[in-house]
Protein backbone atom coordinates (compact mmCIF):
# COMPACT_ATOMS: atom_id res chain seq x y z
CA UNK A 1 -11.86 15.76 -10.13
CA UNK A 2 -10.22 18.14 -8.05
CA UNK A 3 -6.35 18.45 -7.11
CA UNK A 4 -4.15 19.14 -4.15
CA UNK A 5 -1.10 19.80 -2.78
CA UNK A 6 0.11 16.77 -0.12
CA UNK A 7 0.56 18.60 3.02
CA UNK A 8 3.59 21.35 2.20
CA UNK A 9 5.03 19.20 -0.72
CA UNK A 10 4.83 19.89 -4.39
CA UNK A 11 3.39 16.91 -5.11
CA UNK A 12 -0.06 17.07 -6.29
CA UNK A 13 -3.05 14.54 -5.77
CA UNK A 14 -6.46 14.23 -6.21
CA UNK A 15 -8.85 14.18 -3.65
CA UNK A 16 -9.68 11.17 -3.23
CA UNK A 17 -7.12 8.14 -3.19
CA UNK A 18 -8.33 4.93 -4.36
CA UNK A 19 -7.33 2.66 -1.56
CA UNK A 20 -5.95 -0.62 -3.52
CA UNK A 21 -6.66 -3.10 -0.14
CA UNK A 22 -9.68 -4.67 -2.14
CA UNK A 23 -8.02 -6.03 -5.22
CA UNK A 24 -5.44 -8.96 -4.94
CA UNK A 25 -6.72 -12.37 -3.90
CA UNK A 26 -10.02 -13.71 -2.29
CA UNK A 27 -7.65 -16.26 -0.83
CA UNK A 28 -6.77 -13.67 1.55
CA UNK A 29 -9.96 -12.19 2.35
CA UNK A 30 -13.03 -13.98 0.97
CA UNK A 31 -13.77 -9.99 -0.39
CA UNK A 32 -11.32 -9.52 -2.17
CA UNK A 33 -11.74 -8.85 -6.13
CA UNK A 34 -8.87 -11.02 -7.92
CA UNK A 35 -7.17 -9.13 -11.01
CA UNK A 36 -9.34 -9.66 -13.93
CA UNK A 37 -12.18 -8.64 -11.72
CA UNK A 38 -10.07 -5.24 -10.11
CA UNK A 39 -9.26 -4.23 -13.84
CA UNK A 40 -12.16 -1.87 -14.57
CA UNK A 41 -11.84 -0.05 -11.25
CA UNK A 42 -8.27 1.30 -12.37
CA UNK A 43 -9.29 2.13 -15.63
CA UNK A 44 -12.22 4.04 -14.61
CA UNK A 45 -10.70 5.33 -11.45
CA UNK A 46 -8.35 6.54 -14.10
CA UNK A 47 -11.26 7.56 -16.17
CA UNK A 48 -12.41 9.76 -13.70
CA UNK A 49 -9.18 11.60 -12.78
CA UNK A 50 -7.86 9.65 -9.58
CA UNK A 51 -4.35 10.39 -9.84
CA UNK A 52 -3.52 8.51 -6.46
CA UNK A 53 -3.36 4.63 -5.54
CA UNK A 54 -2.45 3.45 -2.18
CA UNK A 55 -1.22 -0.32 -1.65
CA UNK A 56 0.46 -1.88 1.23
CA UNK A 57 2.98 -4.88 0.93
CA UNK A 58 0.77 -6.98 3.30
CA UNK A 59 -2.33 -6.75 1.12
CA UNK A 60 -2.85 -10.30 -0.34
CA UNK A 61 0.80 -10.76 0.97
CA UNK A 62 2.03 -8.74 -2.10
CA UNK A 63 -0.62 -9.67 -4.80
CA UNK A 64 -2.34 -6.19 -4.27
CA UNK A 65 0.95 -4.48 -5.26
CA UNK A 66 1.20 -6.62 -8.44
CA UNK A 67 -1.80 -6.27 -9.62
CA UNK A 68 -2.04 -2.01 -8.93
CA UNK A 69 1.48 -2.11 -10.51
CA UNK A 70 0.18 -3.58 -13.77
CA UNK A 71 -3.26 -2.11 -13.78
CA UNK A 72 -2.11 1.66 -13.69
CA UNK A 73 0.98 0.50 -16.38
CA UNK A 74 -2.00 -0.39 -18.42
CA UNK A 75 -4.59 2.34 -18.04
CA UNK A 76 -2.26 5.53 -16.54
CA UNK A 77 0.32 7.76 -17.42
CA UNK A 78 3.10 6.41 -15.03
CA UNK A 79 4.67 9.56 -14.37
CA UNK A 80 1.30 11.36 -13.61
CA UNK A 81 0.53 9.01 -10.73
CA UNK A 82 0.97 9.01 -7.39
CA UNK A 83 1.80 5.91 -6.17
CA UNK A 84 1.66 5.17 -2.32
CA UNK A 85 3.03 1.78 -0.88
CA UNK A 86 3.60 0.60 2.82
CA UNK A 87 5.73 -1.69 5.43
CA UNK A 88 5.32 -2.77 8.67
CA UNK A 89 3.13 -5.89 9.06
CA UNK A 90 4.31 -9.59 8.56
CA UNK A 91 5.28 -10.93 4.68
CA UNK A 92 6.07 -14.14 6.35
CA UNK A 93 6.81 -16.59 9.25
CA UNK A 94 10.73 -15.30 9.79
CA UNK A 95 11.36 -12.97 12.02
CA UNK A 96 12.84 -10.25 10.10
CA UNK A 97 9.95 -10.68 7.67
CA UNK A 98 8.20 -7.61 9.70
CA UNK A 99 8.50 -4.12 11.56
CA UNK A 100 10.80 -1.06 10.80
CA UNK A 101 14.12 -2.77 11.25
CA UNK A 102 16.98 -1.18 8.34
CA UNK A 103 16.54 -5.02 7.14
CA UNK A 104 13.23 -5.31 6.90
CA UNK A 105 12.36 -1.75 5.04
CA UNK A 106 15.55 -2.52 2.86
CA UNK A 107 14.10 -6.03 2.01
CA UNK A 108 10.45 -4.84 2.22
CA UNK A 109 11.64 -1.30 -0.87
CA UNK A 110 13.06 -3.87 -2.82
CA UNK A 111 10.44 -6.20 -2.74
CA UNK A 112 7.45 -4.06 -3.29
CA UNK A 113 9.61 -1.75 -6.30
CA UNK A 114 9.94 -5.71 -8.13
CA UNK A 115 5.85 -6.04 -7.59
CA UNK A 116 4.56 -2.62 -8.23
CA UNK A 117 6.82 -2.78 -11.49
CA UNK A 118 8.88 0.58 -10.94
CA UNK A 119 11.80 2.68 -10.40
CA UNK A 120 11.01 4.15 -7.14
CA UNK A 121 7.67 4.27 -5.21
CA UNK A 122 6.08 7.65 -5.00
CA UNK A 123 4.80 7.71 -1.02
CA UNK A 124 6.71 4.77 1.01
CA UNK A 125 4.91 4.69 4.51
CA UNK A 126 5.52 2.83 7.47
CA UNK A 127 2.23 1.33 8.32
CA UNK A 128 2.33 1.55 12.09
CA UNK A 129 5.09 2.45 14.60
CA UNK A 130 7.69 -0.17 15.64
CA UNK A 131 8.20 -0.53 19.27
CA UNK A 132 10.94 -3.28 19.20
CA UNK A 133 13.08 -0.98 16.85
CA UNK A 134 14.59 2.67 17.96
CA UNK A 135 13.52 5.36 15.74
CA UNK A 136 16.86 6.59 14.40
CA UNK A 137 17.44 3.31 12.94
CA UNK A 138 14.07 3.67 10.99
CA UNK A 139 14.64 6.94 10.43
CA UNK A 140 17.74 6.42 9.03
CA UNK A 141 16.77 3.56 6.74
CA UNK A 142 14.12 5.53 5.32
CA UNK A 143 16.30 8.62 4.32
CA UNK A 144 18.69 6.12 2.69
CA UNK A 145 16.24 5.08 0.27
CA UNK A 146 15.21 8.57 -0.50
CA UNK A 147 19.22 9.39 -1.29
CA UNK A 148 18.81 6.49 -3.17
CA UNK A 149 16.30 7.53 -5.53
CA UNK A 150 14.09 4.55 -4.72
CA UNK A 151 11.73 5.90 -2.69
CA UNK A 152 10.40 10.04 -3.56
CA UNK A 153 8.39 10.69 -0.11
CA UNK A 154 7.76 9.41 3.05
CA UNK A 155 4.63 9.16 4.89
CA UNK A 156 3.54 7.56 8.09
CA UNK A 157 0.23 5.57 8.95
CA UNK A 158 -2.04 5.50 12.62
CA UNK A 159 0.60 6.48 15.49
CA UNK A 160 -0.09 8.48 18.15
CA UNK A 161 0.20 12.14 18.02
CA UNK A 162 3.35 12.47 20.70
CA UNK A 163 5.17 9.54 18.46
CA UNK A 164 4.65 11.40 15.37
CA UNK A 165 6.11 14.83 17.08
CA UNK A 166 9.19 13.18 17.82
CA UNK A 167 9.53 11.63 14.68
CA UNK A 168 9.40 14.23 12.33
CA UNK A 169 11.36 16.74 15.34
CA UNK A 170 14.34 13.62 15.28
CA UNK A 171 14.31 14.08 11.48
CA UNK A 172 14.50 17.60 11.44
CA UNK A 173 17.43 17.03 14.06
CA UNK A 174 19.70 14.48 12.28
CA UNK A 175 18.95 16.31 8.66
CA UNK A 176 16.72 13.27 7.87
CA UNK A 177 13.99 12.89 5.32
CA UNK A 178 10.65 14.04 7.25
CA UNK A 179 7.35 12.41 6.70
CA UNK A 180 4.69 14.85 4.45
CA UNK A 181 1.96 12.61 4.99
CA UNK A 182 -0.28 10.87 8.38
CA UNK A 183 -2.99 7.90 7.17
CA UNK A 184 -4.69 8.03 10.14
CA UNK A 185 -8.00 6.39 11.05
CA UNK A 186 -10.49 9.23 10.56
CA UNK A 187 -14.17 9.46 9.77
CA UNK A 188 -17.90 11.11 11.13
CA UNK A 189 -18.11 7.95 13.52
CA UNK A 190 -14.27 8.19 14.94
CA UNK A 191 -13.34 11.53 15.15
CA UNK A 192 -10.40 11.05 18.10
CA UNK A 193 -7.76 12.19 15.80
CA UNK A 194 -9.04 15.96 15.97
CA UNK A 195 -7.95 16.01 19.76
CA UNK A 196 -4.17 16.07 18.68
CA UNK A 197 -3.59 14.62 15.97
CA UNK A 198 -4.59 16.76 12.92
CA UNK A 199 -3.53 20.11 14.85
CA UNK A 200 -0.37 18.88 14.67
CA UNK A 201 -0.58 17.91 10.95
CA UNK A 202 -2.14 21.04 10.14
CA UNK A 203 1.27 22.78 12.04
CA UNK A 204 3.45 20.82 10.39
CA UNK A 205 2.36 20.93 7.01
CA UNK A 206 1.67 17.64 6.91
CA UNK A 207 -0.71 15.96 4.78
CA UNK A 208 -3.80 13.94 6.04
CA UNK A 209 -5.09 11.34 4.42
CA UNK A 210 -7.56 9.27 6.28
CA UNK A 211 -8.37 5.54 5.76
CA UNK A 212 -11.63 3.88 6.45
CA UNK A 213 -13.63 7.34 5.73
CA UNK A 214 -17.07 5.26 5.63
CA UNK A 215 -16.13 3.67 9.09
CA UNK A 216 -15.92 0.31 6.95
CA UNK A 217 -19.65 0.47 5.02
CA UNK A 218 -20.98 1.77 8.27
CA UNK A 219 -21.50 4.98 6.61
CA UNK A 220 -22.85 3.55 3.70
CA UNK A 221 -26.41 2.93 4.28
CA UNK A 222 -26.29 -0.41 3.42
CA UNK A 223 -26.59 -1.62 7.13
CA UNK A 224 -29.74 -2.13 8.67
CA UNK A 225 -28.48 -1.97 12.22
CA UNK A 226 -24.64 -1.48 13.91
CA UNK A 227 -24.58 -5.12 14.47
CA UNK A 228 -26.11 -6.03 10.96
CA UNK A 229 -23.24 -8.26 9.47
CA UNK A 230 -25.02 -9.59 6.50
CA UNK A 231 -24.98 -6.63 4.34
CA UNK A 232 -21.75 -7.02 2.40
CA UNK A 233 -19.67 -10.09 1.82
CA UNK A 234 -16.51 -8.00 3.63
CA UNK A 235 -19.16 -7.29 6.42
CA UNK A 236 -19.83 -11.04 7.13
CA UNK A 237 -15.88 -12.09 7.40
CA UNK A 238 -14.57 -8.46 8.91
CA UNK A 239 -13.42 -9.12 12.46
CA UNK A 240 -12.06 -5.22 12.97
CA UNK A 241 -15.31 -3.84 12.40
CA UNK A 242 -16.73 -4.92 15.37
CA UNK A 243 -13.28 -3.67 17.58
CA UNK A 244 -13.34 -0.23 16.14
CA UNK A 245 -17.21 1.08 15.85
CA UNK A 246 -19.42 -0.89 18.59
CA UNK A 247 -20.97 2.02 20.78
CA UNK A 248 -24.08 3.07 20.60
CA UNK A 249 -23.53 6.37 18.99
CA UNK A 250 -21.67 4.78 16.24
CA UNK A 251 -25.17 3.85 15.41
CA UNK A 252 -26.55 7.68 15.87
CA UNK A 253 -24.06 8.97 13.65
CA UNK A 254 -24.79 6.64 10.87
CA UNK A 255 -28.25 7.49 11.07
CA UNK A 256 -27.67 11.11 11.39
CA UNK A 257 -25.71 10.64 7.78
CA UNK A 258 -28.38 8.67 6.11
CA UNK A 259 -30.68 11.43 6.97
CA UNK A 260 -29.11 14.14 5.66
CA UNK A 261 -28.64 12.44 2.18
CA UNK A 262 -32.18 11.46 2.13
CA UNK A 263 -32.72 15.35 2.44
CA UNK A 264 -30.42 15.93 -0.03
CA UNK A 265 -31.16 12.94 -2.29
CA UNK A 266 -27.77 11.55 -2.63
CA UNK A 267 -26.34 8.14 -1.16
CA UNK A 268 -25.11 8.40 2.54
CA UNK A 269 -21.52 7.49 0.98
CA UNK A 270 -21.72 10.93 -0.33
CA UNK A 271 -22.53 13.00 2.59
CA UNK A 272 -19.78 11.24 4.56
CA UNK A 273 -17.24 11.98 2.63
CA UNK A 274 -18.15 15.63 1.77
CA UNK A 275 -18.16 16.02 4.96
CA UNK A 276 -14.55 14.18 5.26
CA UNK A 277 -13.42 16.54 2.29
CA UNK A 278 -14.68 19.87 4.11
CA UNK A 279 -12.39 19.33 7.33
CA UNK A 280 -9.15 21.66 7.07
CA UNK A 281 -6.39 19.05 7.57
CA UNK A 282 -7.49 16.74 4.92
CA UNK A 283 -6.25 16.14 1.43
CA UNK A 284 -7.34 12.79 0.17
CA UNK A 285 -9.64 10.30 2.15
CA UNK A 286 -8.17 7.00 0.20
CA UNK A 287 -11.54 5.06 -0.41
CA UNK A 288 -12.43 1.49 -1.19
CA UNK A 289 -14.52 -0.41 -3.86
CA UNK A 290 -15.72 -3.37 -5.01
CA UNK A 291 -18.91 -2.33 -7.10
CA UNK A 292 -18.07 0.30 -9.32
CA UNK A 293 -20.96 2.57 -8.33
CA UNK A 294 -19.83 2.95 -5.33
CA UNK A 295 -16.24 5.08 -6.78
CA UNK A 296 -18.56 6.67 -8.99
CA UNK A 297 -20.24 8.06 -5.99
CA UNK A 298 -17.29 9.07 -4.14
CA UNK A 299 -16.13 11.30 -6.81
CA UNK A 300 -19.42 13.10 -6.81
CA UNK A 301 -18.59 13.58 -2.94
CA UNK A 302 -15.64 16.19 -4.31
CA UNK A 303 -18.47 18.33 -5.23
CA UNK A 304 -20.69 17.90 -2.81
CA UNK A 305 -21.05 21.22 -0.18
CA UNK A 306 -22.62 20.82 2.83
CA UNK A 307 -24.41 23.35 4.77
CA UNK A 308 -23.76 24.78 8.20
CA UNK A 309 -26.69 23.58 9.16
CA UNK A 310 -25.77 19.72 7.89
CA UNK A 311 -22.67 19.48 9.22
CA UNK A 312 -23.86 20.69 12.97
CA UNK A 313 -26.98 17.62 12.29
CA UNK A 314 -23.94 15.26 11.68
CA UNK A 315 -21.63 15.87 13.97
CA UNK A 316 -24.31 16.20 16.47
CA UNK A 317 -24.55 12.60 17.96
CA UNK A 318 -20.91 11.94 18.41
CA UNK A 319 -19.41 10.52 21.37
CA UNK A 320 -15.92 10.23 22.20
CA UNK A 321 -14.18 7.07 22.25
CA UNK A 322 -11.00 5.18 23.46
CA UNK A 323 -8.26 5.00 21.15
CA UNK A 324 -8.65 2.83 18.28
CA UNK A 325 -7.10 1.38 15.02
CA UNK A 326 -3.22 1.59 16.33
């Protein structure tokens, strides 16, 4: 495994960031591995030098941040991990049980720090932007729990570029806590956040760290066609797949990937994410799994180089698209 600096922090991470969405309970999505069966990815994620785990409150409405809580207890040094948890979407029916209100990330810390098992959570992120709530006021509520001690950084997840400006410029205004990280949707088939978005991380010094970097199994090989739906139990019940990657250059792309690791022998999963790995503004694609080959072969992406030659072949058949994933 290889290490990095997130964005212009101290803080060091590997790579790749195993993305903790897929373990909690089937009961929330049919795909979902429940905690006996997510053990062995921590311990070999662990195994294999993965020093960062991201979570989110919502996932399995808080079962994901149990079980990643006692899972790295178990197999990790606690104070060598990075541990990455977010707010934003709905924990219930009330309506202060979501968004970026001071009561809601107040409620929402306290909540996930009792799940995950510790002191203070490593990267707190707001998962989206909150349009019913001014920005000082989350602003505010997040540099309290940094003062606090109960949160160490702060990151921010899919916003667009202009909302992101102003947030970290009101930060920088007020004396705030500033966000170090962007989880933005990013990957060969959806490349819309190299228009604005990453030049703005990259001037920042802000760290990128993409979800869905296999455009959710489409750069996987595993599909047969870009409406193929059969290939994975997650493909068969995943409603945002279809919303996010349903042009027909999605398609091109995906085939473009699966031929150069046929060239190069490897699984398409590989070349995806090398490429992922090789773009300037990124730190640490945060990948899923639910078969343990599949991490093993995203670690051997850290190593993978790509030619000139390969990246121009992949990046070839992209077309731009409307904004999606917000």
């Amino acid at each position: 495994m290889k290490y990095t600096n997130l964005g212009r922090t101290g803080l060091r991470v590997s790579r790749l960031g195993l993305g903790c969405m897929s373990y909690g309970t089937p009961k929330w999505r049919p795909w979902v591995l429940d905690e006996e069966a997510a053990q062995p990815f921590f311990r070999r994620a662990v195994e294999l030098g993965i020093n960062f785990f991201d979570t989110a409150d919502m996932y399995s409405l808080g079962a994901s941040e149990e079980i990643t809580g006692r899972a790295l207890r178990r197999y990790a040094r606690m104070d060598e991990v990075v541990l990455a948890t977010k707010v934003y979407f709905p924990m219930g029916d009330g309506q202060n049980m979501r968004g970026l209100s001071r009561k809601h990330i107040v409620q929402g810390c306290e909540a996930s720090l009792k799940r995950l098992g510790v002191e203070a959570i490593d990267l707190y992120q707001i998962h989206r932007m909150d349009p019913n709530t001014p920005l000082e006021e989350t602003l505010a509520a997040l540099d309290q729990l940094v003062r606090q001690g109960k949160v160490r950084y702060l990151g921010a997840s899919s916003a667009y570029a202009w909302q992101f400006a102003r947030a970290l410029g009101v930060a920088d205004l007020r004396g705030w806590t500033r966000f170090v990280s962007m989880q933005g949707h990013y990957n060969l088939v959806y490349r819309e956040e190299e228009r604005e978005m990453l030049p703005l991380c990259e001037a920042e010094g802000i760290g990128v760290i993409p979800w869905s970097p296999l455009a959710r199994g489409l750069l996987a090989g595993s599909r047969k066609s870009l409406k193929d739906r059969d290939a994975t139990t997650r493909a068969k019940s995943d409603t945002l797949s279809p919303m996010l990657y349903d042009q027909a250059s999605d398609w091109d792309v995906a085939e473009a990937n699966r031929s150069v690791a046929e060239k190069r022998n490897v699984p398409p999963a590989q070349t995806a994410l090398a490429w992922l790995l090789s773009r300037p503004a990124v730190t640490a694609p945060i990948i899923g799994a639910t078969k343990l080959e599949h991490l093993e072969d995203a670690v051997r992406a850290v190593d993978l180089k790509l030619t000139a030659d390969e990246v121009k072949a992949l990046e070839a058949p992209y077309q731009p698209h409307a904004v999606r994933g917000l």
